[in-house]
Each structure stands twice: as C-alpha cells, then as structure tokens.
N, C-alpha and C. Protein backbone atom coordinates (compact mmCIF):
# COMPACT_ATOMS: atom_id res chain seq x y z
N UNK A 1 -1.36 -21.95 9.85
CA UNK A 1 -1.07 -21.21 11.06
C UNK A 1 -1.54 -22.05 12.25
N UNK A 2 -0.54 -22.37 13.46
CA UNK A 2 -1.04 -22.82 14.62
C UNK A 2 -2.13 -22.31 15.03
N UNK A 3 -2.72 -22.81 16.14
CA UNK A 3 -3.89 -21.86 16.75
C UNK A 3 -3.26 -21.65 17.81
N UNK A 4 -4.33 -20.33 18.26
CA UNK A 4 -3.69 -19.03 18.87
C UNK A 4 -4.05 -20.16 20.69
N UNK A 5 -3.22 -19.96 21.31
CA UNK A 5 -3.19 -20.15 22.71
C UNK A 5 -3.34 -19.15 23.48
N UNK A 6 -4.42 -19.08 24.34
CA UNK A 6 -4.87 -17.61 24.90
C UNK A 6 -3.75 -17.63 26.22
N UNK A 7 -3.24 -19.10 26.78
CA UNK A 7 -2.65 -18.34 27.92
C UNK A 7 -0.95 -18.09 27.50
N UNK A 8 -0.75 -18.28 26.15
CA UNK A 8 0.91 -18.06 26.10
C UNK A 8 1.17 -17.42 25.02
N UNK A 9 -0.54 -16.64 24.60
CA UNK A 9 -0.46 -16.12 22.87
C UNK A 9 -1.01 -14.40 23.19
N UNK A 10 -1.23 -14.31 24.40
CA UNK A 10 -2.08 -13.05 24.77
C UNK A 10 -1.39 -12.21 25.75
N UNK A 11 -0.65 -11.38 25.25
CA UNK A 11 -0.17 -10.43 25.95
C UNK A 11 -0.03 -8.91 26.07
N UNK A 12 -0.09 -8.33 27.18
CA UNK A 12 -0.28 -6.39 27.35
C UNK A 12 0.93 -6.44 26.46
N UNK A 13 0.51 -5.05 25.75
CA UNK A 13 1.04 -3.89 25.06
C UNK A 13 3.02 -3.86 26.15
N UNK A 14 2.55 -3.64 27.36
CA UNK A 14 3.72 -2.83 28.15
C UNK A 14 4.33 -4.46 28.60
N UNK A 15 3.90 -5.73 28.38
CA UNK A 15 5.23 -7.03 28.62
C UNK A 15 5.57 -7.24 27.21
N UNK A 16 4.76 -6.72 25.85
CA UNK A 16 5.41 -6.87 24.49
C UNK A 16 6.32 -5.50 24.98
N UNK A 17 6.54 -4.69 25.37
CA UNK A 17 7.39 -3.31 24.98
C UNK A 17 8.68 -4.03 26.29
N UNK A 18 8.79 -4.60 27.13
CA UNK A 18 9.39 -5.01 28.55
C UNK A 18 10.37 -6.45 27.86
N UNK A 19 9.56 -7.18 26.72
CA UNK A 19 10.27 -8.21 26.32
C UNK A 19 10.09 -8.68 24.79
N UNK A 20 10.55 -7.53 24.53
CA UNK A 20 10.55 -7.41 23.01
C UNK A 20 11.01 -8.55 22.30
N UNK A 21 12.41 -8.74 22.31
CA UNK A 21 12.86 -9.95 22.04
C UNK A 21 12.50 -11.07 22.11
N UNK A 22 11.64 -11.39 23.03
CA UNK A 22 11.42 -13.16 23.63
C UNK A 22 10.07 -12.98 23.06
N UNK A 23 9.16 -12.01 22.91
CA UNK A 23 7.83 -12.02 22.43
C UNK A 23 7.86 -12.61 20.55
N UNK A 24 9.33 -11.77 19.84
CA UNK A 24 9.35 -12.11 18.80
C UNK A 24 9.87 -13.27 18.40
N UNK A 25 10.43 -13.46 19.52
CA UNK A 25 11.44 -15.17 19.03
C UNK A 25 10.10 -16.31 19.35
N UNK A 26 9.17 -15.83 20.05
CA UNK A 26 8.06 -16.88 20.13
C UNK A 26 7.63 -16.98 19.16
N UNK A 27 6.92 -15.43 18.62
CA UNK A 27 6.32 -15.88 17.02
C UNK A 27 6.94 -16.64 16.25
N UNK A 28 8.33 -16.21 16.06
CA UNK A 28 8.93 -16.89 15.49
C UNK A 28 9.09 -18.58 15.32
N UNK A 29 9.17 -18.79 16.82
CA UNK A 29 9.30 -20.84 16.79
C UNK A 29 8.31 -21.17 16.96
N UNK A 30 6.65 -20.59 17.30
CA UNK A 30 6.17 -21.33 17.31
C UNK A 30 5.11 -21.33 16.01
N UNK A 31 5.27 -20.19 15.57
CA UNK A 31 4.09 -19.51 14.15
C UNK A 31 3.02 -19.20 14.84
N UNK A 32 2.79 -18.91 15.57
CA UNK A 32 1.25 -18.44 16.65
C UNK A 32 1.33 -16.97 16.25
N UNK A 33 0.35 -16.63 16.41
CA UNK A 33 0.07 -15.29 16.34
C UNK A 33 0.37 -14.56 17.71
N UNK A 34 0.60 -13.41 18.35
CA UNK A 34 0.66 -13.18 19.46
C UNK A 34 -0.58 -12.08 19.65
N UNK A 35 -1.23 -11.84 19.93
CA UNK A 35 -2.28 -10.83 20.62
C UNK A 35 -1.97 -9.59 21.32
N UNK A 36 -1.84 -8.63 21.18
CA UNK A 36 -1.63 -7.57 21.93
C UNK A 36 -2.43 -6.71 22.64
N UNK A 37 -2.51 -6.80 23.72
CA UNK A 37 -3.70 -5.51 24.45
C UNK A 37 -3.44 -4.88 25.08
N UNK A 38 -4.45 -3.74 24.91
CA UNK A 38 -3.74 -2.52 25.66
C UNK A 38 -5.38 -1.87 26.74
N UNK A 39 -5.18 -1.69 28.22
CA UNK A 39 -6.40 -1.47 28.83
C UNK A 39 -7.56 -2.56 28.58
N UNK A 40 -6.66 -4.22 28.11
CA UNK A 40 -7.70 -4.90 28.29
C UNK A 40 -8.46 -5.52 27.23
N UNK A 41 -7.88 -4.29 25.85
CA UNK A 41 -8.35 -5.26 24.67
C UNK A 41 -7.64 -5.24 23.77
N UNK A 42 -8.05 -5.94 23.06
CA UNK A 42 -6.88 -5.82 21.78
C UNK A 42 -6.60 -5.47 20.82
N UNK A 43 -5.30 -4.97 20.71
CA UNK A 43 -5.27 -4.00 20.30
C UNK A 43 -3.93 -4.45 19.01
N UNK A 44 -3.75 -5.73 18.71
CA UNK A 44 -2.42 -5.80 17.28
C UNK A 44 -2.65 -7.33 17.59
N UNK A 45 -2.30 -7.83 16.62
CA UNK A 45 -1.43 -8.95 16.31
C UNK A 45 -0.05 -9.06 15.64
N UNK A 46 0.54 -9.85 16.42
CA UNK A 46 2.36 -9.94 15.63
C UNK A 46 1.83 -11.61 14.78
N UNK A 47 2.74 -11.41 13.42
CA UNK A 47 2.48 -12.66 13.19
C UNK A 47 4.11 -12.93 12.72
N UNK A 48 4.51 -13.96 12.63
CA UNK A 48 5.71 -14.38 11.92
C UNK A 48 5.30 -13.84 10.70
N UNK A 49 6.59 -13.70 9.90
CA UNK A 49 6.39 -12.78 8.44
C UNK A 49 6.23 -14.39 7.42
N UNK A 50 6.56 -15.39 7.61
CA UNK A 50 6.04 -16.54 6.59
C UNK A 50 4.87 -16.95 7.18
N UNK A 51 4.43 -16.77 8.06
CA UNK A 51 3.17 -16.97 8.47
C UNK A 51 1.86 -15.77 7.69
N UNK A 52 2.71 -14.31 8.06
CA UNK A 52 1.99 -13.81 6.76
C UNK A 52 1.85 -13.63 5.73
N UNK A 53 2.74 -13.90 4.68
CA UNK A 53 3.05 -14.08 3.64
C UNK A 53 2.09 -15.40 2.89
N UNK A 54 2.15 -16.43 3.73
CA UNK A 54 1.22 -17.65 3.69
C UNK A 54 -0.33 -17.46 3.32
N UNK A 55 -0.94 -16.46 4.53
CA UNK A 55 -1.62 -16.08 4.54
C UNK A 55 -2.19 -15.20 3.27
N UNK A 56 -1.22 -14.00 2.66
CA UNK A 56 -1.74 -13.03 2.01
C UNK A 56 -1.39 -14.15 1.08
N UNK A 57 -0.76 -14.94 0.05
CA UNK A 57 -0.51 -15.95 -0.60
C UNK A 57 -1.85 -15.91 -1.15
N UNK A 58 -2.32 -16.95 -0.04
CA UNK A 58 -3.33 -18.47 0.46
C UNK A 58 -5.26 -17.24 -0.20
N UNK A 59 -4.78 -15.67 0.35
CA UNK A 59 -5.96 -14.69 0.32
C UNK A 59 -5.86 -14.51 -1.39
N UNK A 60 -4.75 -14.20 -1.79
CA UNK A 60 -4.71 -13.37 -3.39
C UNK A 60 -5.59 -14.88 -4.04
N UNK A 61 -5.12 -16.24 -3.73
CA UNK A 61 -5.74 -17.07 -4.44
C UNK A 61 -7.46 -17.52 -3.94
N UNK A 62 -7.78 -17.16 -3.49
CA UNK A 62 -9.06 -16.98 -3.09
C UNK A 62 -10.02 -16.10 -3.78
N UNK A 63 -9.03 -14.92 -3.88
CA UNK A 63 -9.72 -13.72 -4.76
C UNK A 63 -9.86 -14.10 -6.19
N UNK A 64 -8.59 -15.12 -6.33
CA UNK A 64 -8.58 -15.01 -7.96
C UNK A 64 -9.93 -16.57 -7.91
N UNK A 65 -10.09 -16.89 -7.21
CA UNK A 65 -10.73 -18.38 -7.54
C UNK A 65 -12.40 -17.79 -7.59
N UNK A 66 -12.57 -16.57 -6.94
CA UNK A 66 -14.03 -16.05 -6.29
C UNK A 66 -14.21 -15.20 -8.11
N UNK A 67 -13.50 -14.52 -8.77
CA UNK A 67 -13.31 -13.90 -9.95
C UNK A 67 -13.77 -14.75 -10.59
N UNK A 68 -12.98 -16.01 -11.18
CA UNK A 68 -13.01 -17.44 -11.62
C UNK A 68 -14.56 -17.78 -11.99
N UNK A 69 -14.81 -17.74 -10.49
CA UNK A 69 -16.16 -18.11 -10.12
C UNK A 69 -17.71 -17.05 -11.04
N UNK A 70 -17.18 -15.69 -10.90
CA UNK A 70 -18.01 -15.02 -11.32
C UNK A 70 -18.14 -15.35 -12.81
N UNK A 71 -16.97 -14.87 -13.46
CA UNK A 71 -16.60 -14.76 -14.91
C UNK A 71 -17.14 -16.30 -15.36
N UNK A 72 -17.40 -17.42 -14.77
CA UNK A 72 -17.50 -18.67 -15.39
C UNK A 72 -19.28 -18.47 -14.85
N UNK A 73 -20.30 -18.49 -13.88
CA UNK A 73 -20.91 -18.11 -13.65
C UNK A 73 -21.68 -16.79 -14.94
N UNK A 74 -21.10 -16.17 -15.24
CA UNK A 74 -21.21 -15.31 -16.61
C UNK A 74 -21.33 -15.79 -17.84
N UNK A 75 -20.47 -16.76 -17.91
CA UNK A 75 -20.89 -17.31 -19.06
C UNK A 75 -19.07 -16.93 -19.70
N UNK A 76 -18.56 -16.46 -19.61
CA UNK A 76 -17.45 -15.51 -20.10
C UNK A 76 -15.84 -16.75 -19.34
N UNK A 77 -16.23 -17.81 -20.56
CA UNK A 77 -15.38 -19.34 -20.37
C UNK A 77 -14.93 -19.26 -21.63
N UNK A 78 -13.92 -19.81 -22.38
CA UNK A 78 -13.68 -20.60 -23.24
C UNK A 78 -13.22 -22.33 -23.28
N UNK A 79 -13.85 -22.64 -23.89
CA UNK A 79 -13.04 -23.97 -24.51
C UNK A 79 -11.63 -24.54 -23.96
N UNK A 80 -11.55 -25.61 -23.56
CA UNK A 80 -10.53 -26.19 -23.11
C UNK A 80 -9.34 -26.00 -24.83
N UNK A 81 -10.45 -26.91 -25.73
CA UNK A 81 -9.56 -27.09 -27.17
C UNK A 81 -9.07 -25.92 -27.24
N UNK A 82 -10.25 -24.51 -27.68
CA UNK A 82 -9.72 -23.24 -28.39
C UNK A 82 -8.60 -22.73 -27.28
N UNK A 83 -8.27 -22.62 -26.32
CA UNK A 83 -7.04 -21.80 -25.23
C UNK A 83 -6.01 -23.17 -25.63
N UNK A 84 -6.01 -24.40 -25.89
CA UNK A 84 -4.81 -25.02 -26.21
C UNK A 84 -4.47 -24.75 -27.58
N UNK A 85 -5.17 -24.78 -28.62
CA UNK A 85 -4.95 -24.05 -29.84
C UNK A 85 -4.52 -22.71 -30.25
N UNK A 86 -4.47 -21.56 -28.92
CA UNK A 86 -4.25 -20.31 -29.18
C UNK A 86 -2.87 -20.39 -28.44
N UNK A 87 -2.73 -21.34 -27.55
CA UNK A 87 -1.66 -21.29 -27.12
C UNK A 87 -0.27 -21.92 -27.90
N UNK A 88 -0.55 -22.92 -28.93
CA UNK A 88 0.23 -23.67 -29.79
C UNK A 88 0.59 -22.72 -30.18
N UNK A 89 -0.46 -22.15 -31.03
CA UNK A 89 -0.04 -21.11 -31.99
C UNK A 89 1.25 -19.46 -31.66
N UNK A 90 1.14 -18.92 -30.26
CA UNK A 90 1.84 -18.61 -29.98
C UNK A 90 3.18 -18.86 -29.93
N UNK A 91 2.96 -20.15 -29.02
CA UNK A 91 4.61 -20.82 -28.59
C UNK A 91 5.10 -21.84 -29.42
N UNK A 92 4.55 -22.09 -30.72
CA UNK A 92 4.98 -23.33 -31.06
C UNK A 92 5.30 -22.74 -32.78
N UNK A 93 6.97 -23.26 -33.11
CA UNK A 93 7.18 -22.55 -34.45
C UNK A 93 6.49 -22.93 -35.56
C-alpha cells in the first residue's frame, strides 16, 4: 500500500459525498487510502478493494505464521521425513 498523503489523502465526509466519483477513481489510481472526517476527525477509510484484499491476504498469513509459531513453540512439530512419508503413502499408488 502507498503511503497515505495527508494533503491529497484527507478529506470531509461532505467533499467525499460532493465528489463521489473523483474521490473513488483516486483510490483507485493511486492505491492510497483516503481518510474521511467528519467535524474534524476521522471518521472511515476508503481503500481500493485489491488494496484490501492484499491486506486481509498479507493478515490471514500472519495469523497462520503466529499459530505456526505457538504449536512449534509447544513442541506439537513433526518430522520433516515422517509428513513426507505420510504423504507418499496417500498420493502415491
């Protein structure tokens, strides 16, 4: 994700509702996030949808690597050999 530009990434609630279109075609070309505020703070972010998708991606594998982490940390590993041997045995006639 680009980084966020406060003077062309930060805009009121009522110029996102005034220029709907041009607010989304920005996310769009530039992948920035846009900022939304309302009375001053903020209040949403728009993101391009492959920008979030990237994101929730980039998060699920984090979770699974932090799991990873525990379960091996536990003790609760197997063998490189025994998981290639259980796996032959499955897929292989």
């Amino acid at each position: 994700m680009m980084p966020l530009r406060p003077s062309a990434d930060v805009r009121p609630v009522t110029e996102f509702r005034a220029r709907t279109s041009a607010v989304l075609a920005q996310v769009h070309e530039t992948k920035r996030p846009v900022v939304l505020t309302h009375n001053g703070r903020s209040t949403a972010v728009l993101l391009d949808v492959e920008v979030y998708e990237a994101l929730m991606d980039e998060l699920e594998l984090l979770r699974d690597l932090q799991v990873a982490e525990t379960q091996a940390a536990a003790g609760q590993v197997i063998d490189q050999e025994v998981v290639e041997r259980r796996l032959r045995e499955r897929h292989l006639p």
